[in-house]
N, C-alpha and C. Protein backbone atom coordinates (compact mmCIF):
# COMPACT_ATOMS: atom_id res chain seq x y z
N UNK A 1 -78.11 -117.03 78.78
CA UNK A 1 -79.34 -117.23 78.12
C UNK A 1 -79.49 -118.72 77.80
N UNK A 2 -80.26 -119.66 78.19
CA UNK A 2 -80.59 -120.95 78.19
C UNK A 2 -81.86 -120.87 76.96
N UNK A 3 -81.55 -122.33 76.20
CA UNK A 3 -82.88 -122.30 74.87
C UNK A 3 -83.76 -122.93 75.76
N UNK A 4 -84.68 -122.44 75.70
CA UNK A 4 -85.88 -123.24 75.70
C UNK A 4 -86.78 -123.22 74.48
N UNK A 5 -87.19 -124.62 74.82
CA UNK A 5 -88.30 -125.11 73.85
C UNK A 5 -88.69 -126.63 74.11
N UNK A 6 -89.25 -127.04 73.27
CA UNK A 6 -89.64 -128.76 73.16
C UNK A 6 -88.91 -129.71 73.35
N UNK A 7 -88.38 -130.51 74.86
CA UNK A 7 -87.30 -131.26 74.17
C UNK A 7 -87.73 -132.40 73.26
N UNK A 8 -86.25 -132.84 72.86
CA UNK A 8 -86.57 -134.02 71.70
C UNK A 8 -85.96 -134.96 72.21
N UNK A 9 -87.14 -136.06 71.23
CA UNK A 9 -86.73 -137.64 71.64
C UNK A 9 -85.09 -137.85 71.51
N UNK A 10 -84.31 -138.61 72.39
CA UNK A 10 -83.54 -139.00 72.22
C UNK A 10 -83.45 -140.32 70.99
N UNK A 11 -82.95 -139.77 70.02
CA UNK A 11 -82.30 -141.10 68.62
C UNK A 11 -81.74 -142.02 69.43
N UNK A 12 -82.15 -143.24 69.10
CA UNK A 12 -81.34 -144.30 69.22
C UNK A 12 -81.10 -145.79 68.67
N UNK A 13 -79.95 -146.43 68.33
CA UNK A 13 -80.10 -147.58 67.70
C UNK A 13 -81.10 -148.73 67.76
N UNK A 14 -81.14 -148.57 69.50
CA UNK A 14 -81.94 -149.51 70.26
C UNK A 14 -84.10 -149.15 69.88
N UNK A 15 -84.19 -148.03 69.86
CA UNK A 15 -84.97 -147.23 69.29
C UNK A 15 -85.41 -147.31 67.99
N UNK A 16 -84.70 -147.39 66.98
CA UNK A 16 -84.36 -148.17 65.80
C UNK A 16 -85.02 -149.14 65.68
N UNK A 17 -84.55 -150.10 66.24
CA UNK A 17 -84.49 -151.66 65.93
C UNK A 17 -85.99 -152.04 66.98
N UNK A 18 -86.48 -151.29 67.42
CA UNK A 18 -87.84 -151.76 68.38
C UNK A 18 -88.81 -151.43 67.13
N UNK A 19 -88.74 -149.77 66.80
CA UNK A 19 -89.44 -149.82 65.77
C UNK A 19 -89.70 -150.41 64.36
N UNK A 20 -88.64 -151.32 64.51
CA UNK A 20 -88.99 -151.77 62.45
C UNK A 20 -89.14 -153.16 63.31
N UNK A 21 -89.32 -153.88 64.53
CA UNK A 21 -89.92 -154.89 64.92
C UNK A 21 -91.33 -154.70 64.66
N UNK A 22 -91.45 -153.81 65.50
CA UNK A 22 -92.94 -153.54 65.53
C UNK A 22 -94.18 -153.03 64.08
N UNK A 23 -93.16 -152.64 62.83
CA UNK A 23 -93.70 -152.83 61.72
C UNK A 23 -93.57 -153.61 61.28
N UNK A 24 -92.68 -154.91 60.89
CA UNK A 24 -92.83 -155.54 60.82
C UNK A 24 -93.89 -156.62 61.33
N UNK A 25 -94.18 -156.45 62.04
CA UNK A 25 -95.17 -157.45 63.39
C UNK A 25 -96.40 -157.15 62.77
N UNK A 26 -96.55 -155.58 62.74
CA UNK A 26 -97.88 -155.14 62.19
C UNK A 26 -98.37 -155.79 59.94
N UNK A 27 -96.59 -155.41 59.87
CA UNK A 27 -97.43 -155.76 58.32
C UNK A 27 -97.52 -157.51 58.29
N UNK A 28 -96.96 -158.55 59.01
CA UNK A 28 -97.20 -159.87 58.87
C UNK A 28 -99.17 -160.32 59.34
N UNK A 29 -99.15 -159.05 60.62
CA UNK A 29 -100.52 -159.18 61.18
C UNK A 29 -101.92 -158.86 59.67
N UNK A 30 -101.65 -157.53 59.31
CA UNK A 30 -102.34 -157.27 58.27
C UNK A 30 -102.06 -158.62 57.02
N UNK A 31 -101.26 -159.05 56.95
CA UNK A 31 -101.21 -160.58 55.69
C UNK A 31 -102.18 -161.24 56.15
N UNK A 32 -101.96 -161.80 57.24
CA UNK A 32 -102.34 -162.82 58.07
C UNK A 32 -103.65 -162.70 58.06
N UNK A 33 -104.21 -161.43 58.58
CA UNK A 33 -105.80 -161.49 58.45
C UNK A 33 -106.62 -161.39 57.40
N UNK A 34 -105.63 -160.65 56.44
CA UNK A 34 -106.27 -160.68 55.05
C UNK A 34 -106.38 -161.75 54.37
N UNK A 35 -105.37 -162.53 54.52
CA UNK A 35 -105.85 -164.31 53.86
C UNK A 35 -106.15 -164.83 54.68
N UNK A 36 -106.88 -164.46 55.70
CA UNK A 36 -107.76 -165.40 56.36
C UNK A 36 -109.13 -165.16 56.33
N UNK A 37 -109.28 -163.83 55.68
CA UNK A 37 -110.57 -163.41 55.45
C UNK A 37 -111.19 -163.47 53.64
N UNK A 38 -110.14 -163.85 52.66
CA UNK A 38 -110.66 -163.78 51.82
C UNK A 38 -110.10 -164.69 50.93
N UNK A 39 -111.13 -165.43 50.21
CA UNK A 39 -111.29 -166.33 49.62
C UNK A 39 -110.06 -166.41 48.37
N UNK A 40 -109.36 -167.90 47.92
CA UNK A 40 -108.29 -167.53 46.91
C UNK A 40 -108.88 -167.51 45.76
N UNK A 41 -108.70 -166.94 44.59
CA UNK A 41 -109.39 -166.74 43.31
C UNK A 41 -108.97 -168.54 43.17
N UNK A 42 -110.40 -168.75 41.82
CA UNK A 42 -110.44 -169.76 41.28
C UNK A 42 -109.78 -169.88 39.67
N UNK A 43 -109.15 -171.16 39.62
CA UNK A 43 -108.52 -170.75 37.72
C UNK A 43 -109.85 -171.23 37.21
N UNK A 44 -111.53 -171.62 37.58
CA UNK A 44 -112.23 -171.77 36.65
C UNK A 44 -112.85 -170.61 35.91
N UNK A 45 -112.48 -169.59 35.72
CA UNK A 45 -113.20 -168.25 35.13
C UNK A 45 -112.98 -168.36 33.46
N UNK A 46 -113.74 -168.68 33.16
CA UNK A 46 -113.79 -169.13 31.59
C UNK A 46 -113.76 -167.82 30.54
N UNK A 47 -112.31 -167.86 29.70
CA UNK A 47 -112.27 -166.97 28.35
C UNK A 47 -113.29 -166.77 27.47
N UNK A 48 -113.37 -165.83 26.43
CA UNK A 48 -114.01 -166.27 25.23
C UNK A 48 -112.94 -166.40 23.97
N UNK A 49 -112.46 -167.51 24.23
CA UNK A 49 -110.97 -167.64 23.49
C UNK A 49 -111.63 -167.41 21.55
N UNK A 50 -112.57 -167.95 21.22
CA UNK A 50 -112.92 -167.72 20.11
C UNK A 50 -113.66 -165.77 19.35
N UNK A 51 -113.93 -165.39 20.59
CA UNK A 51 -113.52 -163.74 20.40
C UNK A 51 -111.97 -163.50 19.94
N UNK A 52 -111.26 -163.64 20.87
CA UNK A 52 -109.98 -163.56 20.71
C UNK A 52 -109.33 -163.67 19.36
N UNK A 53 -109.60 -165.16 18.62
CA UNK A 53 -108.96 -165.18 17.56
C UNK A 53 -109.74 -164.74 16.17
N UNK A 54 -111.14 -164.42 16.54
CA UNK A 54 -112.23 -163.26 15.87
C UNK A 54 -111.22 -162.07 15.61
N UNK A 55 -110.53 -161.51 16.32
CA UNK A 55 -109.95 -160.33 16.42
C UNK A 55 -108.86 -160.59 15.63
N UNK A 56 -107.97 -161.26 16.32
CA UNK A 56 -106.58 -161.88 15.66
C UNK A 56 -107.01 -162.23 14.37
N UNK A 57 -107.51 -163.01 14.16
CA UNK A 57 -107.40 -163.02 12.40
C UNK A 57 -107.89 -161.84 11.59
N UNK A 58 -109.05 -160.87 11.98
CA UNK A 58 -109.56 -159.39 11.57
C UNK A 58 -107.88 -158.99 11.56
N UNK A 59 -106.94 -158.84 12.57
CA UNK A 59 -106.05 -157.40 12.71
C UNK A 59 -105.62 -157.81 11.52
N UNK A 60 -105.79 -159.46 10.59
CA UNK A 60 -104.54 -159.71 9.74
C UNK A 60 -102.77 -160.09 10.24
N UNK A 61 -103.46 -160.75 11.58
CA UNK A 61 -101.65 -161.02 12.07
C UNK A 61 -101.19 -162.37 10.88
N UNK A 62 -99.88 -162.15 11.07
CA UNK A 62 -99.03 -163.14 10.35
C UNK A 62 -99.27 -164.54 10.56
N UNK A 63 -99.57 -164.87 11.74
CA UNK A 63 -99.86 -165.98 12.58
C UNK A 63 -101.58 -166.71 11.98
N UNK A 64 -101.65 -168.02 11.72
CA UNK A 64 -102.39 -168.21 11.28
C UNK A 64 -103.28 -169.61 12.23
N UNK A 65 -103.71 -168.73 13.29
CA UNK A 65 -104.22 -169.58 14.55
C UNK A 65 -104.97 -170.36 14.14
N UNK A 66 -104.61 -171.70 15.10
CA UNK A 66 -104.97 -172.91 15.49
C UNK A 66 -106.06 -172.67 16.46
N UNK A 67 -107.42 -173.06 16.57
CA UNK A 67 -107.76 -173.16 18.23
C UNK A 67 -109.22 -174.57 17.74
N UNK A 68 -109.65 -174.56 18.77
CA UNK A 68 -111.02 -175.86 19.09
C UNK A 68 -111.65 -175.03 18.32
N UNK A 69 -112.92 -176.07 17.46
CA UNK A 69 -113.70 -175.28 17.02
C UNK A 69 -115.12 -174.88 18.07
N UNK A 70 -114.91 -176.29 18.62
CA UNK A 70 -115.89 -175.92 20.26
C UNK A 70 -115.41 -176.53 21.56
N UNK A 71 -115.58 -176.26 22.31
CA UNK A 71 -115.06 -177.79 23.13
C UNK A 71 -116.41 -178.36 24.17
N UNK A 72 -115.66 -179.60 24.66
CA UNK A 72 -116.90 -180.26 24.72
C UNK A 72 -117.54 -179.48 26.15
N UNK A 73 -118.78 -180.53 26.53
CA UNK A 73 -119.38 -179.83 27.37
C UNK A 73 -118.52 -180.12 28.91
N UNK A 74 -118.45 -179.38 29.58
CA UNK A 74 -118.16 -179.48 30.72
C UNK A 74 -116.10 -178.84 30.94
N UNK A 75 -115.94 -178.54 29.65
CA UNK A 75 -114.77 -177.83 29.41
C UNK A 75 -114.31 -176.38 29.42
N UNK A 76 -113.64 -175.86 29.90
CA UNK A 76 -113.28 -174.10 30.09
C UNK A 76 -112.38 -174.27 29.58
N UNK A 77 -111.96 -172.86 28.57
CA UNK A 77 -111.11 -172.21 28.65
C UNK A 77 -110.49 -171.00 29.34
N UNK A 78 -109.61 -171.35 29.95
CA UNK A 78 -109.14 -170.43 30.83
C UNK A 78 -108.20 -169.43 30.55
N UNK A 79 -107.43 -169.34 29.19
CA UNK A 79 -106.60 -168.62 28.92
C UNK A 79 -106.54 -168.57 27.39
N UNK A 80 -106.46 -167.41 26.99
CA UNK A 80 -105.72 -166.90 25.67
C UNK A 80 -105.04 -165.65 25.22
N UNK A 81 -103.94 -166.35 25.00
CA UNK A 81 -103.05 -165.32 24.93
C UNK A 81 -102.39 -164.97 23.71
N UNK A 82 -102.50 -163.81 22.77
CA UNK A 82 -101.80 -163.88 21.63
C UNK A 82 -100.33 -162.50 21.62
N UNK A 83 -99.53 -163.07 21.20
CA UNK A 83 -98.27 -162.42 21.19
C UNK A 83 -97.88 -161.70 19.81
N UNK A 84 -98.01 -160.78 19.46
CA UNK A 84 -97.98 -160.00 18.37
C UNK A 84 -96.34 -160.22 17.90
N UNK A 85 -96.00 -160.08 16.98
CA UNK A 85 -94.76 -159.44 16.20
C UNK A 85 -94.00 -158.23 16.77
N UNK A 86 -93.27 -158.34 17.20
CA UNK A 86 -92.36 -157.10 17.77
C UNK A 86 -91.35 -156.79 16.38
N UNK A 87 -91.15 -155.41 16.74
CA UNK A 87 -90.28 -154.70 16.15
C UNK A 87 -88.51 -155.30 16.13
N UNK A 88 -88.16 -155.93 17.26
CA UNK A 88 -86.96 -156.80 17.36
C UNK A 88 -86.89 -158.30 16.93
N UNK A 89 -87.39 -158.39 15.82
CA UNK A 89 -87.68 -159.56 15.52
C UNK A 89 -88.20 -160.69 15.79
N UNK A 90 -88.80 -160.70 16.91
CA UNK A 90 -89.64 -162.16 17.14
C UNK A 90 -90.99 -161.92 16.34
N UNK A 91 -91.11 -163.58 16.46
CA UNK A 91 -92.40 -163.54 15.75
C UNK A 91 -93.63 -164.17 16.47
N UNK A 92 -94.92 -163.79 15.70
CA UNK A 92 -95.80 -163.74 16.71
C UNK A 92 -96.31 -165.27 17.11
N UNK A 93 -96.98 -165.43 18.82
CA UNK A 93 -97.31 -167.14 19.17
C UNK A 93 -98.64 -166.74 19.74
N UNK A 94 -98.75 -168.05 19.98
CA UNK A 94 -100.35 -167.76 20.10
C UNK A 94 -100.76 -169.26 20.96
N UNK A 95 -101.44 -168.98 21.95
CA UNK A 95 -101.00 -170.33 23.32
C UNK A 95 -103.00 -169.87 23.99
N UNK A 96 -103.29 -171.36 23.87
CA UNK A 96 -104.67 -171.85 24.62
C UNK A 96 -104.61 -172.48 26.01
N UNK A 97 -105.37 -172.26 27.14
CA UNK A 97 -105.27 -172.86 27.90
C UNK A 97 -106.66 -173.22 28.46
N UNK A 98 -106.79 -174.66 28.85
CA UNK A 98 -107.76 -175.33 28.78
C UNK A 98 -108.11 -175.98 30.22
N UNK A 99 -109.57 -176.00 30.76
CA UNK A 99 -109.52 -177.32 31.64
C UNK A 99 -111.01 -178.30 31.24
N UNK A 100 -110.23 -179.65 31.25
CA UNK A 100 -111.49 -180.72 31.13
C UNK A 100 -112.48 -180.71 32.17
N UNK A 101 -113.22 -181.53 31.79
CA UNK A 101 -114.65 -181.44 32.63
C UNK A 101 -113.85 -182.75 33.81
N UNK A 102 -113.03 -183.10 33.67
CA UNK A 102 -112.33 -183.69 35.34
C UNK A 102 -111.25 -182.64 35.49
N UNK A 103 -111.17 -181.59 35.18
CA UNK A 103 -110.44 -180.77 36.26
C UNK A 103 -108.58 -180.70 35.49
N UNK A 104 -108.29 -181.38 34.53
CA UNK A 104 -106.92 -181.86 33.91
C UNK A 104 -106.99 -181.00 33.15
N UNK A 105 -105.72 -180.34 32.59
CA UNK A 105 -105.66 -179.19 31.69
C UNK A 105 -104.84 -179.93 30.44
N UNK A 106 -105.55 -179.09 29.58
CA UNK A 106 -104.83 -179.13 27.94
C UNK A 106 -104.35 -177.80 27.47
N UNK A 107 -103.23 -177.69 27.47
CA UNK A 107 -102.92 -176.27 26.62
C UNK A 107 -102.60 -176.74 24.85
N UNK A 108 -102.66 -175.78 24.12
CA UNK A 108 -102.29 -175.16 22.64
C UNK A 108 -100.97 -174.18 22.69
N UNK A 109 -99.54 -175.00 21.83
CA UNK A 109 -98.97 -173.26 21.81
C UNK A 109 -98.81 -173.17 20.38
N UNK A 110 -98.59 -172.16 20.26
CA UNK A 110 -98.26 -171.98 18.45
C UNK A 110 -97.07 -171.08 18.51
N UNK A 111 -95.74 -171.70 18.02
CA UNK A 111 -94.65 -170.48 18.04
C UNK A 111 -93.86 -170.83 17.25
N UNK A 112 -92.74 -169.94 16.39
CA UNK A 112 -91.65 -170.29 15.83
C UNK A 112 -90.76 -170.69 16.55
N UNK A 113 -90.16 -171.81 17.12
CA UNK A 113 -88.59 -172.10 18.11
C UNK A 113 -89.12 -173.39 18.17
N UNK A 114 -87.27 -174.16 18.19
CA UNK A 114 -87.07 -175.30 18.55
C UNK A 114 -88.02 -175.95 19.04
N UNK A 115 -88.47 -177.47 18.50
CA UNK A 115 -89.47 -178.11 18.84
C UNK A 115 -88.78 -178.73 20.27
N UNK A 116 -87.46 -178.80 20.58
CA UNK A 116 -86.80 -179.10 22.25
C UNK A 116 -87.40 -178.11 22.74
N UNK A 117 -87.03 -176.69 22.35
CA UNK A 117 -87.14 -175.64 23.44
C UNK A 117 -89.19 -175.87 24.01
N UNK A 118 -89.28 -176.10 23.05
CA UNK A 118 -90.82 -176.29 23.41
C UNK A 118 -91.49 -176.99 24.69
N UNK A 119 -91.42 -178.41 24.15
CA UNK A 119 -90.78 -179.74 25.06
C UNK A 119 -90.41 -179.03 26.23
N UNK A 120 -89.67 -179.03 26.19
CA UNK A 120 -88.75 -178.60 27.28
C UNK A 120 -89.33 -177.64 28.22
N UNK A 121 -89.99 -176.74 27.75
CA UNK A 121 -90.91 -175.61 28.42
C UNK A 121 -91.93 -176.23 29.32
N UNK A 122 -92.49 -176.47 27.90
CA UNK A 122 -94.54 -176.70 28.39
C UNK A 122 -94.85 -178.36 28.82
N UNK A 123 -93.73 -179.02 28.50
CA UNK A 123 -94.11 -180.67 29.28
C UNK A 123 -93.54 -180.85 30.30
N UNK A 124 -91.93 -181.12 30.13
CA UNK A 124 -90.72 -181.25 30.99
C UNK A 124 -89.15 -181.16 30.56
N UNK A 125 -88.47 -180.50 31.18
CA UNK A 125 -86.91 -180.56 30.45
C UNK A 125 -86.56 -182.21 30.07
N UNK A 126 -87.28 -182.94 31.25
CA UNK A 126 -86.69 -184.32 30.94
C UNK A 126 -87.55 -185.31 29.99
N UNK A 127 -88.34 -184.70 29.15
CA UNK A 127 -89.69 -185.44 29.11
C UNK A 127 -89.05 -186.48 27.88
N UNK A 128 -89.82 -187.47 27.30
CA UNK A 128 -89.18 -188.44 26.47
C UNK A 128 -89.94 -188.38 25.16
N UNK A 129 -89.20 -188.73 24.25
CA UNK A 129 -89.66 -188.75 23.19
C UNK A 129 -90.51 -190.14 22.90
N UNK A 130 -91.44 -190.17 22.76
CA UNK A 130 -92.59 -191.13 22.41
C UNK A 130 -92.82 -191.80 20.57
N UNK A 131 -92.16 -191.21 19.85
CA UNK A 131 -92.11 -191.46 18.28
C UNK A 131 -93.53 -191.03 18.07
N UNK A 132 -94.23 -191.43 16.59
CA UNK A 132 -94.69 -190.44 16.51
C UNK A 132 -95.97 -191.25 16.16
N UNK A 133 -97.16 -190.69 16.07
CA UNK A 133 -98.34 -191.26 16.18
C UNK A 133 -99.65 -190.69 14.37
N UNK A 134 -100.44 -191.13 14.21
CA UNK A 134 -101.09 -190.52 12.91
C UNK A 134 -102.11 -190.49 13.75
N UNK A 135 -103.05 -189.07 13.52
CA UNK A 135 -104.29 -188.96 13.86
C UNK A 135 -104.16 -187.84 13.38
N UNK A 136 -105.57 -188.11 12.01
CA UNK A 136 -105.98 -186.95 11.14
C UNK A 136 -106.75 -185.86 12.01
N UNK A 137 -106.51 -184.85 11.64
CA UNK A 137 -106.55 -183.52 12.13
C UNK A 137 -106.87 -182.45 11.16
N UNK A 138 -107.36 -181.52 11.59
CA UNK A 138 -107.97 -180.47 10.10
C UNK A 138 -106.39 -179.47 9.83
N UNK A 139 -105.49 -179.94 10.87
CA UNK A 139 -104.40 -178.65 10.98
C UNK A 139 -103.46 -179.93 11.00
N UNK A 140 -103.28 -181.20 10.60
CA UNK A 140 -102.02 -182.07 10.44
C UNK A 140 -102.06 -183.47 10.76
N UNK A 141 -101.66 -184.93 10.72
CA UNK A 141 -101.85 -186.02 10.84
C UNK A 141 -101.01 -186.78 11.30
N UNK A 142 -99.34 -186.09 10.96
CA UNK A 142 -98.37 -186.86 11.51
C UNK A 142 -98.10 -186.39 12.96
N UNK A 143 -97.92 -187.27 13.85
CA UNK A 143 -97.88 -186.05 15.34
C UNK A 143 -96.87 -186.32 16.05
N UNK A 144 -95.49 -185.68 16.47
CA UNK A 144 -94.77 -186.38 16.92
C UNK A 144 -94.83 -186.43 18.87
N UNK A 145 -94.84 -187.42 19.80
CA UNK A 145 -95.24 -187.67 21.08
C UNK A 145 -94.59 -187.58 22.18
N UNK A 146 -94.84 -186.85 23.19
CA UNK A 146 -93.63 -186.88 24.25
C UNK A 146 -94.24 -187.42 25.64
N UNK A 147 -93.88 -187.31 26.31
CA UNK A 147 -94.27 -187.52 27.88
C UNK A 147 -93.66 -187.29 28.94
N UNK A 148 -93.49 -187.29 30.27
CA UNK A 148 -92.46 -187.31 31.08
C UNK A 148 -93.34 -188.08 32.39
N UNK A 149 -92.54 -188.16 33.42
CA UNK A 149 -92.93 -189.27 34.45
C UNK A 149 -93.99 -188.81 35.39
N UNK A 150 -94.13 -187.70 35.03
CA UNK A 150 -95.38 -187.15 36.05
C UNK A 150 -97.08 -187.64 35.25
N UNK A 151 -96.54 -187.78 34.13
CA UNK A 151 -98.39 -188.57 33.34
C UNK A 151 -98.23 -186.98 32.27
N UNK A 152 -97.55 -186.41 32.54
CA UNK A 152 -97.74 -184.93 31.18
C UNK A 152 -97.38 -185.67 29.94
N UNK A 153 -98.07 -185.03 28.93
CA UNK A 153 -98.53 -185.81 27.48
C UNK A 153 -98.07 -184.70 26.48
N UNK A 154 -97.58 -184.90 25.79
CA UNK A 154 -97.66 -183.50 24.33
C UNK A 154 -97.29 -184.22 23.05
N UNK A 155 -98.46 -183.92 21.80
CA UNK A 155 -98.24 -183.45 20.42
C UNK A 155 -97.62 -182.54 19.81
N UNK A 156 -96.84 -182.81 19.19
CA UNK A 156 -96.27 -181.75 18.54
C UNK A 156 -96.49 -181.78 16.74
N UNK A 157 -97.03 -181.03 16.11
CA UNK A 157 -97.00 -180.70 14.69
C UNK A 157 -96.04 -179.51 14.15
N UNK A 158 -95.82 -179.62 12.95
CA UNK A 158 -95.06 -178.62 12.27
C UNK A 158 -95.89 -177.85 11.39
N UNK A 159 -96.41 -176.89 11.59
CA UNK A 159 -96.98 -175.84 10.29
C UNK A 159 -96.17 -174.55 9.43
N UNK A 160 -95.89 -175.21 8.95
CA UNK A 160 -94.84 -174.06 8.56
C UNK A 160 -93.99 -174.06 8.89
N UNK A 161 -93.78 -172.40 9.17
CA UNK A 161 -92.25 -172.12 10.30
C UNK A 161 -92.95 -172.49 11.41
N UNK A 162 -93.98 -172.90 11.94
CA UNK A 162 -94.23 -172.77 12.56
C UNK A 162 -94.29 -174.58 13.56
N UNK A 163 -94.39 -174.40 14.86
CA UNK A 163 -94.68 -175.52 15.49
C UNK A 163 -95.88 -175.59 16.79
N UNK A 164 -97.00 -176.36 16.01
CA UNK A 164 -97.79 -176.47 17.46
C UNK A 164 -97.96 -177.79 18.59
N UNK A 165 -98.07 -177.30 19.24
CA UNK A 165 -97.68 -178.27 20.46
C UNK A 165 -99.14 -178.48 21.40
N UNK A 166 -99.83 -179.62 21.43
CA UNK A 166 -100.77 -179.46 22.29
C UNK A 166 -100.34 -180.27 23.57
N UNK A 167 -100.67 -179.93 24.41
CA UNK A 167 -99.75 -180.51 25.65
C UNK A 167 -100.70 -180.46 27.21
N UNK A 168 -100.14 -181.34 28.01
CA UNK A 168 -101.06 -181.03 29.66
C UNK A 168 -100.95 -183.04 29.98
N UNK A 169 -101.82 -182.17 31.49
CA UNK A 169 -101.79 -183.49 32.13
C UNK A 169 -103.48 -184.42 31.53
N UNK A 170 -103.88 -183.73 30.94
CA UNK A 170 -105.52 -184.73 30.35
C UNK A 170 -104.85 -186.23 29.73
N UNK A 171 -105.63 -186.72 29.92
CA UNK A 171 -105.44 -187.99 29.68
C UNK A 171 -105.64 -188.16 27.41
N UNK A 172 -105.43 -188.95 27.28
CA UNK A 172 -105.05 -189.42 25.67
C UNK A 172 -106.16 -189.05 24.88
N UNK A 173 -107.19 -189.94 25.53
CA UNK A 173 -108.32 -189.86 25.35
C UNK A 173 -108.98 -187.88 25.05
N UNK A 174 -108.97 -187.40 26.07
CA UNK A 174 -108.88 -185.95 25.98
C UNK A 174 -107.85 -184.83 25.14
N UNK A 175 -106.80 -185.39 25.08
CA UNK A 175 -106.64 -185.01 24.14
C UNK A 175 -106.20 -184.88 22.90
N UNK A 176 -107.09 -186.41 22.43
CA UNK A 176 -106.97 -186.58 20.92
C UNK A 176 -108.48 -186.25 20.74
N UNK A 177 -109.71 -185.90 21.47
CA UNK A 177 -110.55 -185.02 21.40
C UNK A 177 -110.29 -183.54 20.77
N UNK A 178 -109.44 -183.22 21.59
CA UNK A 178 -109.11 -181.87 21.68
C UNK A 178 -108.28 -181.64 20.27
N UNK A 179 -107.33 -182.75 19.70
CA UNK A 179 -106.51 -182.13 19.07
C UNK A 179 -107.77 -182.35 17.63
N UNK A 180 -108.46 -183.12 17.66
CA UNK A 180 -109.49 -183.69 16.40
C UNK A 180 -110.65 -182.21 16.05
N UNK A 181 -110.45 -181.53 17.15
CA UNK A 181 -111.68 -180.67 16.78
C UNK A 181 -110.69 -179.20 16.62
N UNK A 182 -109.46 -179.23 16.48
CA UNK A 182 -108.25 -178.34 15.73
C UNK A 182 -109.04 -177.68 14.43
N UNK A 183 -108.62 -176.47 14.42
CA UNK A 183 -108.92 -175.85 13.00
C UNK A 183 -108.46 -174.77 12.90
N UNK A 184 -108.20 -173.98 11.73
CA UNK A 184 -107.97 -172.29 11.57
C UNK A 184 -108.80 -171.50 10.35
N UNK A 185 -110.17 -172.35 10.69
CA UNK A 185 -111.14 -171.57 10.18
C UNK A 185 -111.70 -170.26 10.12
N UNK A 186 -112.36 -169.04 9.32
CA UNK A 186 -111.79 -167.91 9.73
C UNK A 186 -113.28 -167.94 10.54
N UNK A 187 -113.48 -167.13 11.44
CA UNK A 187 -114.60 -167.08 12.40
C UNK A 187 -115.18 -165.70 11.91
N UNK A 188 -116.27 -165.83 12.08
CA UNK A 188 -117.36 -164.35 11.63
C UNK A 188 -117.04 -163.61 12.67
N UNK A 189 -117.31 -162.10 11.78
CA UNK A 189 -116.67 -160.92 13.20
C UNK A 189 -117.76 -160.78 13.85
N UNK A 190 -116.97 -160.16 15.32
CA UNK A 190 -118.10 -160.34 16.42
C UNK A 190 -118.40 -158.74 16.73
């Protein structure tokens, strides 16, 4: 008595290795045409960062935000991000991100940690200490200055426990604008 039925493909290594060429081939093809057909998002899509801290100061967070009271014309904000209080002890930060009307960004962070670790983050590990500069501010006057060799700039103030850092590649000019129109006024709910 002989089986009959369907025969089957012979398995093989060689068999194997043709097929995950050939998916491969296919999923680089599908990349390929898909970023060639569609446009890369832009970072100009502007926040409503002053909603944001509308809210944040309503929930009653601990954190007692810093932000622009407007900014000027031809300026976006592109980011705001607030970091609540966790249950494992950190505490809450609160970080702006900005672009000037030439295209140069200014960020805001607000956090409890090392004014290095800061530095070190949001300017450059290598960046230099600049000593420290006075320019009255509604949120502080003494400012201490950093820089590093790429033209990145940062203020740093102490509020509290707290330390804010305004920082980016904008030029001086921009942002001692930026840091002058500072406040943590409470904003009407929206």
């Amino acid at each position: 008595m002989s089986e009959q039925g369907t025969p089957r493909y012979q398995r093989t290594f060689h068999g194997l290795i043709v097929s995950m060429v050939v998916l491969v081939i296919a999923v680089v093809a599908f990349w390929a045409l898909n970023n060639a057909t569609h446009d890369t998002p832009t970072t100009d899509e502007s926040v409503d960062y002053q909603h944001s801290v509308a809210e944040i100061q309503q929930a009653g967070a601990p954190l007692q935000v810093v932000y622009p009271r407007t900014l000027p014309k031809g300026w976006t904000a592109t980011s705001a991000d607030y970091t609540p209080q966790s249950g494992l002890g950190t505490r809450p930060t609160w970080s702006l991100g900005v672009l000037t009307s030439h295209h140069s960004f200014v960020g805001l962070r607000l956090e409890s940690a090392p004014l290095t670790s800061l530095v070190s983050t949001y300017i450059d590990k290598d960046a230099s200490s600049d000593g420290q500069v006075t320019l009255r501010t509604p949120v502080g006057s003494t400012w201490s200055t950093y820089s590093d060799a790429g033209g990145d700039h940062g203020y740093a103030e102490e509020i509290g426990d707290y330390v804010l850092l305004v920082y980016g590649s904008a030029d001086k000019a921009d942002m001692t604008s930026f840091m002058t129109s500072l406040t943590t006024d409470p904003l009407p709910r929206s």
